[in-house]
PDB file of N, CA and C in Angstrom:
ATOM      1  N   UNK A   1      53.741  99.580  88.156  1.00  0.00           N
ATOM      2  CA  UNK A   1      53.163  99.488  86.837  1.00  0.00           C
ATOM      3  C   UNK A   1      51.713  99.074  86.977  1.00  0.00           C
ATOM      4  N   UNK A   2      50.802  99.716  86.339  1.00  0.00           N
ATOM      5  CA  UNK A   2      49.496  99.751  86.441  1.00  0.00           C
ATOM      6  C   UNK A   2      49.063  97.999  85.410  1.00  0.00           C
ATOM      7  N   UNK A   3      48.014  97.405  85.629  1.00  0.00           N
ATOM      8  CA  UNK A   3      47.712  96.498  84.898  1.00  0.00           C
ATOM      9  C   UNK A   3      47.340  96.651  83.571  1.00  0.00           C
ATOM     10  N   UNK A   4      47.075  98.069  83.068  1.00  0.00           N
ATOM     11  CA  UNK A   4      46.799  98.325  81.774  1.00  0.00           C
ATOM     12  C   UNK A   4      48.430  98.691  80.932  1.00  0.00           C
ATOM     13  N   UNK A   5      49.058  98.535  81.560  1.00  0.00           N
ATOM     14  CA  UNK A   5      50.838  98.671  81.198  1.00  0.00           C
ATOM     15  C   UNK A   5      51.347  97.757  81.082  1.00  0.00           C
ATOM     16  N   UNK A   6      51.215  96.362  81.965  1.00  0.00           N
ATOM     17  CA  UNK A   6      51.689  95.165  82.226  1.00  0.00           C
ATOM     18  C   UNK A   6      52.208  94.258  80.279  1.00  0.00           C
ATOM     19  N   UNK A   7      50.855  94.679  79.590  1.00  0.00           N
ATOM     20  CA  UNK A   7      51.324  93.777  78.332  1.00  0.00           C
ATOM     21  C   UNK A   7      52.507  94.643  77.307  1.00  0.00           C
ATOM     22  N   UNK A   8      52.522  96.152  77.511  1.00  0.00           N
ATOM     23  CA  UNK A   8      52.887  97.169  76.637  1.00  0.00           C
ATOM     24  C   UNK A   8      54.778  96.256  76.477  1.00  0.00           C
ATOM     25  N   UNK A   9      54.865  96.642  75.186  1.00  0.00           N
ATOM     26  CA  UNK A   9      56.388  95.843  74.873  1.00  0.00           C
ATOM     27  C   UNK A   9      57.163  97.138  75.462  1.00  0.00           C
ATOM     28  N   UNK A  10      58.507  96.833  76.442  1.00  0.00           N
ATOM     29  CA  UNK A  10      59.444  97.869  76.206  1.00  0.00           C
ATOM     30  C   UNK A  10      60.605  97.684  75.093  1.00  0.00           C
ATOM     31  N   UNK A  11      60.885  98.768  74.450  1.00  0.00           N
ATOM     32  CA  UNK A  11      61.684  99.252  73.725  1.00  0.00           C
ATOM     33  C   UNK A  11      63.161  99.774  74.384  1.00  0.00           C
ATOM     34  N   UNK A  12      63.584  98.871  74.074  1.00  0.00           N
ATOM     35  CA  UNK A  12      65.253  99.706  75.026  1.00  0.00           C
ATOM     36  C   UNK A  12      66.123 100.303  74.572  1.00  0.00           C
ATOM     37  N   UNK A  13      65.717 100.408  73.270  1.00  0.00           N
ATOM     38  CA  UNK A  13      66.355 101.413  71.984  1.00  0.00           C
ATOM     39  C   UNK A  13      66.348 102.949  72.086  1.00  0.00           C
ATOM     40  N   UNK A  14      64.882 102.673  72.865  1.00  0.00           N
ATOM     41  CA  UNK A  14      64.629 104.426  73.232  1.00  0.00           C
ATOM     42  C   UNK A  14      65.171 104.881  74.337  1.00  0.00           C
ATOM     43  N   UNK A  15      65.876 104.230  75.333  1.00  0.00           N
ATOM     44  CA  UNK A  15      66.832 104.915  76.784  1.00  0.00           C
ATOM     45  C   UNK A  15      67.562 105.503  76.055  1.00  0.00           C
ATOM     46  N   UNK A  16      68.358 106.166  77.100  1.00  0.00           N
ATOM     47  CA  UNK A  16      69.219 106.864  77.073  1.00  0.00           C
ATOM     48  C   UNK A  16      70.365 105.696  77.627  1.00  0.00           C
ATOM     49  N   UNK A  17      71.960 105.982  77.181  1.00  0.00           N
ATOM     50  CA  UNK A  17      72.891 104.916  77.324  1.00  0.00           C
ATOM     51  C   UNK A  17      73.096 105.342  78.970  1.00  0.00           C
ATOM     52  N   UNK A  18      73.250 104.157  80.098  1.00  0.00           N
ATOM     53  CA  UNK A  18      73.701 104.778  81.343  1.00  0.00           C
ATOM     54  C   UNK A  18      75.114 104.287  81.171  1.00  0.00           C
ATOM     55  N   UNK A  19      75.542 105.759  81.202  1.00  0.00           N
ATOM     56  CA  UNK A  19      77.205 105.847  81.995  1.00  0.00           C
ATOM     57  C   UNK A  19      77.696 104.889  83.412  1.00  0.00           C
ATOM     58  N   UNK A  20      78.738 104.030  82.613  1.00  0.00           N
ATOM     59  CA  UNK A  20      79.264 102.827  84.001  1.00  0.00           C
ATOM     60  C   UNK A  20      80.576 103.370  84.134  1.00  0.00           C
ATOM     61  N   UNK A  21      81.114 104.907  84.613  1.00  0.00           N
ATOM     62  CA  UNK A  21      82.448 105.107  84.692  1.00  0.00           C
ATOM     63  C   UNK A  21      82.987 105.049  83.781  1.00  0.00           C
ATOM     64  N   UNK A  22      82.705 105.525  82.715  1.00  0.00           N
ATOM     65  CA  UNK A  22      83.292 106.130  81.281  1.00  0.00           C
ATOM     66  C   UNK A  22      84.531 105.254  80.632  1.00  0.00           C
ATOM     67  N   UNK A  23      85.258 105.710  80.272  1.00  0.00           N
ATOM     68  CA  UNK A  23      86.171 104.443  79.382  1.00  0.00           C
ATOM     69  C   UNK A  23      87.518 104.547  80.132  1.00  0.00           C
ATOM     70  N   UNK A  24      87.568 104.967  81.525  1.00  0.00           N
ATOM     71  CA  UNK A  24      88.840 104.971  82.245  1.00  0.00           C
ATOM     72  C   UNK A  24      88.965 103.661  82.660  1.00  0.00           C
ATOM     73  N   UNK A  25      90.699 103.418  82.289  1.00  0.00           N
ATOM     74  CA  UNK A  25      91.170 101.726  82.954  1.00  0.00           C
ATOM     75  C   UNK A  25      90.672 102.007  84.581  1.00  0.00           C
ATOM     76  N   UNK A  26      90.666 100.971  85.131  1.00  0.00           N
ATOM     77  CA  UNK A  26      90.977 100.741  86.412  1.00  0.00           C
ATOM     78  C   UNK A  26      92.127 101.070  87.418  1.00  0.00           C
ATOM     79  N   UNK A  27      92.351 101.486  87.879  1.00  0.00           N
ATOM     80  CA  UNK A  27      93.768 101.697  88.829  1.00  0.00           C
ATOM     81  C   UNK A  27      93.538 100.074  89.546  1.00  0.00           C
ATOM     82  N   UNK A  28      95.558 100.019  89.028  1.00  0.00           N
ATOM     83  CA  UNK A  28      95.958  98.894  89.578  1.00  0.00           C
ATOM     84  C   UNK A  28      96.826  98.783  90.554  1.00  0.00           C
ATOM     85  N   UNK A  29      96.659  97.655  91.663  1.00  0.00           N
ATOM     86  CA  UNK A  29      96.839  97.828  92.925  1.00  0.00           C
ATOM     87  C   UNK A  29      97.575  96.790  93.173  1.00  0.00           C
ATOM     88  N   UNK A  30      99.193  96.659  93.015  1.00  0.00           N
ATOM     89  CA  UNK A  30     100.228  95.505  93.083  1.00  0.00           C
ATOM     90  C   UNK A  30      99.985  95.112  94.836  1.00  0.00           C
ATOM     91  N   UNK A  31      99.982  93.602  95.260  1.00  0.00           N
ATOM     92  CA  UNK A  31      99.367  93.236  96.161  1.00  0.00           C
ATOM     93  C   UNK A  31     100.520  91.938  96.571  1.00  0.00           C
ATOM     94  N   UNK A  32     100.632  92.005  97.470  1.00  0.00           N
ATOM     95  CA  UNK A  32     101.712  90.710  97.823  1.00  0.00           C
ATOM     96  C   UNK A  32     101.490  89.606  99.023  1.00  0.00           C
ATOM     97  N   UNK A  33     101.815  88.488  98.799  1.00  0.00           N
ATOM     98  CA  UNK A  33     100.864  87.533  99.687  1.00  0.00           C
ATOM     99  C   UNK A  33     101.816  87.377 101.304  1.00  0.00           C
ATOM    100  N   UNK A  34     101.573  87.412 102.132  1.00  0.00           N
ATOM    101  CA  UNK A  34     102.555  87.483 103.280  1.00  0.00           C
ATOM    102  C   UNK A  34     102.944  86.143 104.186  1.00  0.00           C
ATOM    103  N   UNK A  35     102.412  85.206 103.563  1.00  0.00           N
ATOM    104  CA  UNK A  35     102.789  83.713 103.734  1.00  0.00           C
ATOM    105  C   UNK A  35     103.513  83.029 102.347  1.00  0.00           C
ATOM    106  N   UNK A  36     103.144  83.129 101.646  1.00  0.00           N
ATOM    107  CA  UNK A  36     103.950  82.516 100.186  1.00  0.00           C
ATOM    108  C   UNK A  36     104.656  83.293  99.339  1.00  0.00           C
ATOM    109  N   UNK A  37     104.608  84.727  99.013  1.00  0.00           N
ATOM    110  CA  UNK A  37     105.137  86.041  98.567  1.00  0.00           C
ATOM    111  C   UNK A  37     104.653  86.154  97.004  1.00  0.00           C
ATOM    112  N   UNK A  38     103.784  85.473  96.910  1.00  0.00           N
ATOM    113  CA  UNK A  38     103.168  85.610  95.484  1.00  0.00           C
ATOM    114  C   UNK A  38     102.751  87.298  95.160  1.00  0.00           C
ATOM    115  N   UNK A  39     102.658  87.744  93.954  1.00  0.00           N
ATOM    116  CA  UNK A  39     102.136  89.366  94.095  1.00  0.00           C
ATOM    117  C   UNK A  39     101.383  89.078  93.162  1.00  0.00           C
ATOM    118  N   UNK A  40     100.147  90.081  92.526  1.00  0.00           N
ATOM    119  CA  UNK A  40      99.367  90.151  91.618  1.00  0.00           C
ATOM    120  C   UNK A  40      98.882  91.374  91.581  1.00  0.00           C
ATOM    121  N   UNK A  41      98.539  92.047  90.691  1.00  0.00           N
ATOM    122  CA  UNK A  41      97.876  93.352  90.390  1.00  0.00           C
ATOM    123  C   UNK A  41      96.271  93.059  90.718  1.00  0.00           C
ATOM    124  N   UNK A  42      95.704  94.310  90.944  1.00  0.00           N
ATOM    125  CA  UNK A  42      94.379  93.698  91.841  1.00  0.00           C
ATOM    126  C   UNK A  42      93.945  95.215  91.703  1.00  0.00           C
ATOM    127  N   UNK A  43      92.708  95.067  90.929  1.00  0.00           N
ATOM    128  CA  UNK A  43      91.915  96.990  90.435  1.00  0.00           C
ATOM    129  C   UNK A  43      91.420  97.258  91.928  1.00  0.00           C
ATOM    130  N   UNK A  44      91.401  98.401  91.763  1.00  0.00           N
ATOM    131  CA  UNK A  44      91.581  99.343  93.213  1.00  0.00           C
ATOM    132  C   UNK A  44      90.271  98.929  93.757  1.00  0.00           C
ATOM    133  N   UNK A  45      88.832  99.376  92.690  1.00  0.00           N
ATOM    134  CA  UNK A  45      87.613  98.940  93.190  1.00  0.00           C
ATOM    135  C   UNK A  45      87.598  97.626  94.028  1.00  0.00           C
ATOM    136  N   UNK A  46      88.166  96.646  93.846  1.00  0.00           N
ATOM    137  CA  UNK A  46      88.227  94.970  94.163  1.00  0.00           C
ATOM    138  C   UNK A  46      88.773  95.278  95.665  1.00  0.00           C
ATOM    139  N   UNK A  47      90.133  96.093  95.999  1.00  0.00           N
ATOM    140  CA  UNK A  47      90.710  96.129  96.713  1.00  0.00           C
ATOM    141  C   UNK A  47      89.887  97.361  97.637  1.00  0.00           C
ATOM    142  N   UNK A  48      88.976  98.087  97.713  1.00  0.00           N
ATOM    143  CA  UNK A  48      88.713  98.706  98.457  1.00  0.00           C
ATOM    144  C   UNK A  48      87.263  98.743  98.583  1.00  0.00           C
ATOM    145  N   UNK A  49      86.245  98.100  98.366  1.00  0.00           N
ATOM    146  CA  UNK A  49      85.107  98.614  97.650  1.00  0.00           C
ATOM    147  C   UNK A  49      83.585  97.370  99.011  1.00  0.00           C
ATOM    148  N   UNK A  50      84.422  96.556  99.257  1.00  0.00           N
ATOM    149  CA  UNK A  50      83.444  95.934 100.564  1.00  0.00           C
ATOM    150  C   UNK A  50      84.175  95.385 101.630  1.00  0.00           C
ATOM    151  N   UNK A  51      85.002  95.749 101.770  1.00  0.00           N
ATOM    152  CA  UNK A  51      85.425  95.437 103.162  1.00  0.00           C
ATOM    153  C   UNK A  51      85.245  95.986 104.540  1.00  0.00           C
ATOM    154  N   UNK A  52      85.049  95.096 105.317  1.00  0.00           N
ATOM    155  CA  UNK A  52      84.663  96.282 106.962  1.00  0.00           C
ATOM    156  C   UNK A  52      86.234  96.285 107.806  1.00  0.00           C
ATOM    157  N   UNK A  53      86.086  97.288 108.268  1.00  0.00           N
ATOM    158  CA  UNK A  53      87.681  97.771 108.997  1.00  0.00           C
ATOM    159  C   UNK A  53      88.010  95.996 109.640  1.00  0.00           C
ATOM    160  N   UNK A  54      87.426  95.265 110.003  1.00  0.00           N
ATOM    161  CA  UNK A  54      88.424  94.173 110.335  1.00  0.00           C
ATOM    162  C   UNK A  54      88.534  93.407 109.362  1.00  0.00           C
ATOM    163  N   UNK A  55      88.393  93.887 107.988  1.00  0.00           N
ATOM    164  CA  UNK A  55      89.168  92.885 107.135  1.00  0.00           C
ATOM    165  C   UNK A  55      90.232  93.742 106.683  1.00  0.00           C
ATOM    166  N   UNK A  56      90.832  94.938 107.245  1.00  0.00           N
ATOM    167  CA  UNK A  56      92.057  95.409 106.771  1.00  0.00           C
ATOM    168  C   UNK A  56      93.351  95.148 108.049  1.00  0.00           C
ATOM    169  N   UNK A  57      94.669  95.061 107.279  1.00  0.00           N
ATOM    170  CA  UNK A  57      95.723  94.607 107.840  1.00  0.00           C
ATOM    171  C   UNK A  57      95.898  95.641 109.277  1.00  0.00           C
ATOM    172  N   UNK A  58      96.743  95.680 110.031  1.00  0.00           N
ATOM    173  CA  UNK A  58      96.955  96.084 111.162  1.00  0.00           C
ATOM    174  C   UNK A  58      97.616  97.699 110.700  1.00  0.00           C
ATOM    175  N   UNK A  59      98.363  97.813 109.110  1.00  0.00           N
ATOM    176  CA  UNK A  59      98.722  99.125 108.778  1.00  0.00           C
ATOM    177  C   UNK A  59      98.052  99.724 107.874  1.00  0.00           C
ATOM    178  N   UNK A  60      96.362  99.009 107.895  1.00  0.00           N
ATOM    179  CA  UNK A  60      95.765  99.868 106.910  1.00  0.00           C
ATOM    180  C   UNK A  60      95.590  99.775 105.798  1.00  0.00           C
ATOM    181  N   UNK A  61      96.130  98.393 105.409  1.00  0.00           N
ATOM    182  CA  UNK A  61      96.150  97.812 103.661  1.00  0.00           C
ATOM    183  C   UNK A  61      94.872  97.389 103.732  1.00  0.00           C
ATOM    184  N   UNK A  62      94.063  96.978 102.932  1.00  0.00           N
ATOM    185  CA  UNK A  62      92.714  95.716 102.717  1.00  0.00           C
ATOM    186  C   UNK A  62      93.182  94.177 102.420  1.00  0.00           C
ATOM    187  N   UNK A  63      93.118  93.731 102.883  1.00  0.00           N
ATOM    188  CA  UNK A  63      93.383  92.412 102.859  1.00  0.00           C
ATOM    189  C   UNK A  63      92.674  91.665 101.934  1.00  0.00           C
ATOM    190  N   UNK A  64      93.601  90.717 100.566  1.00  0.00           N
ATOM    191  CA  UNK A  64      92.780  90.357  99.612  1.00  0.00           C
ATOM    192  C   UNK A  64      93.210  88.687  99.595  1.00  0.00           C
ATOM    193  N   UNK A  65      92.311  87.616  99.301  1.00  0.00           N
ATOM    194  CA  UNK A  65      92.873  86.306  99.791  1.00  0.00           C
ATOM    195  C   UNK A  65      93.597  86.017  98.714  1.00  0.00           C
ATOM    196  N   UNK A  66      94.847  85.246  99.029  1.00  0.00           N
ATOM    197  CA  UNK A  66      95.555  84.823  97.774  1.00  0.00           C
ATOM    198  C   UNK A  66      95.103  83.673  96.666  1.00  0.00           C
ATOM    199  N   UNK A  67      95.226  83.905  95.676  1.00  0.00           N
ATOM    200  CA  UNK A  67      94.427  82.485  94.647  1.00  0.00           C
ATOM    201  C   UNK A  67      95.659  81.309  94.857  1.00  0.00           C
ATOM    202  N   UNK A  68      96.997  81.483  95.248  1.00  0.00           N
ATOM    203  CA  UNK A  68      97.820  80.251  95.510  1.00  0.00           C
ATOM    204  C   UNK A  68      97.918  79.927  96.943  1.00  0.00           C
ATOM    205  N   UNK A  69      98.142  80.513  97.943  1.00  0.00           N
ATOM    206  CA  UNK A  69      97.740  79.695  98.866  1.00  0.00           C
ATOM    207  C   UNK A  69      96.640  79.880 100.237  1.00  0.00           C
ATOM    208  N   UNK A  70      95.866  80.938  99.657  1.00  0.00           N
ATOM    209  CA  UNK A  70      94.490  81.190 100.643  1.00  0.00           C
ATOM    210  C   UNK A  70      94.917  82.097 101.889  1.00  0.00           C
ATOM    211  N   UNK A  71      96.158  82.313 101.940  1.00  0.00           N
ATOM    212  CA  UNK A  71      97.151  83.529 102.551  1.00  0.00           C
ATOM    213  C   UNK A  71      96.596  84.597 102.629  1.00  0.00           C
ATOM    214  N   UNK A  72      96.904  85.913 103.398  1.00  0.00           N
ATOM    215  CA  UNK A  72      96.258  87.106 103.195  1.00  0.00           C
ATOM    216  C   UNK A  72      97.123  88.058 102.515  1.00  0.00           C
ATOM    217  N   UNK A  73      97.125  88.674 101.331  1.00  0.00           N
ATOM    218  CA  UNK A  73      97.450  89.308 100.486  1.00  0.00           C
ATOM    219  C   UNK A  73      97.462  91.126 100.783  1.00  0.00           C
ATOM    220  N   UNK A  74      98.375  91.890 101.116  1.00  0.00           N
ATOM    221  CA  UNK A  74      98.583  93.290 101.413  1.00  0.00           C
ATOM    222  C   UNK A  74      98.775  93.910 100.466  1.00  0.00           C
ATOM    223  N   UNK A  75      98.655  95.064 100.024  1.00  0.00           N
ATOM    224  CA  UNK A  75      99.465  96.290  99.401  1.00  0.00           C
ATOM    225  C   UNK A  75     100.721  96.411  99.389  1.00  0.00           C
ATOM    226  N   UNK A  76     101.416  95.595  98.449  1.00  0.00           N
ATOM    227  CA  UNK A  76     103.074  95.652  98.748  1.00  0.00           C
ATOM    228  C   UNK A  76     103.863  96.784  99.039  1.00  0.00           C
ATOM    229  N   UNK A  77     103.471  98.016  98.834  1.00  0.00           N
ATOM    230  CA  UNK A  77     104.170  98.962  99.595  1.00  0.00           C
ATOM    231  C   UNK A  77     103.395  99.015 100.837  1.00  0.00           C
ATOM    232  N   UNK A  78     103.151  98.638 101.305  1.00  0.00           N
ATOM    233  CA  UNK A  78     102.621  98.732 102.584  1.00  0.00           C
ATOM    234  C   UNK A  78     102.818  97.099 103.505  1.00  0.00           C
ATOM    235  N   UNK A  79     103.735  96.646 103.152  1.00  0.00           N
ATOM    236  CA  UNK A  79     104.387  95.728 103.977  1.00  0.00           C
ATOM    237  C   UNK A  79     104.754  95.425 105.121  1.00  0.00           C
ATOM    238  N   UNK A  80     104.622  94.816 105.585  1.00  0.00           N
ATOM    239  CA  UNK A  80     104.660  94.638 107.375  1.00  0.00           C
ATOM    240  C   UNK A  80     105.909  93.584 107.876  1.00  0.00           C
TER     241      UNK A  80
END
């Protein structure tokens, strides 16, 4: 931005709306803890979206930490 731009007000009325993945739910991803057996539903993005291959289980699940006992949490069909 040039210094003769710097004071100009923006107007955000005038964008255009950006599309965040349209009005689709989330896919939900039933998840089960493998020290305490707690399960929880867990949106797919959450479950797949930053993990590096050694934070996934030995069969390929993503490993998510449990909120009850800090356990590592699998893809319950994908149980070990």
């Amino acid at each position: 931005m040039s210094k003769a731009n710097q004071n100009e007000e923006i107007v955000y009325e005038e964008f255009d709306e950006i599309p965040f993945g349209g009005n689709e739910p989330d896919e939900l991803i039933m998840f089960k803890c493998r020290a305490c057996g707690y399960e929880e539903y867990v949106p797919d993005f959450v479950a797949y979206e930053s993990y590096i291959p050694e934070e996934f289980a030995e069969n390929g699940s993503p490993i998510v930490l449990c909120p009850h006992c800090e356990g590592d949490m699998i893809i319950k069909s994908d149980e070990v």
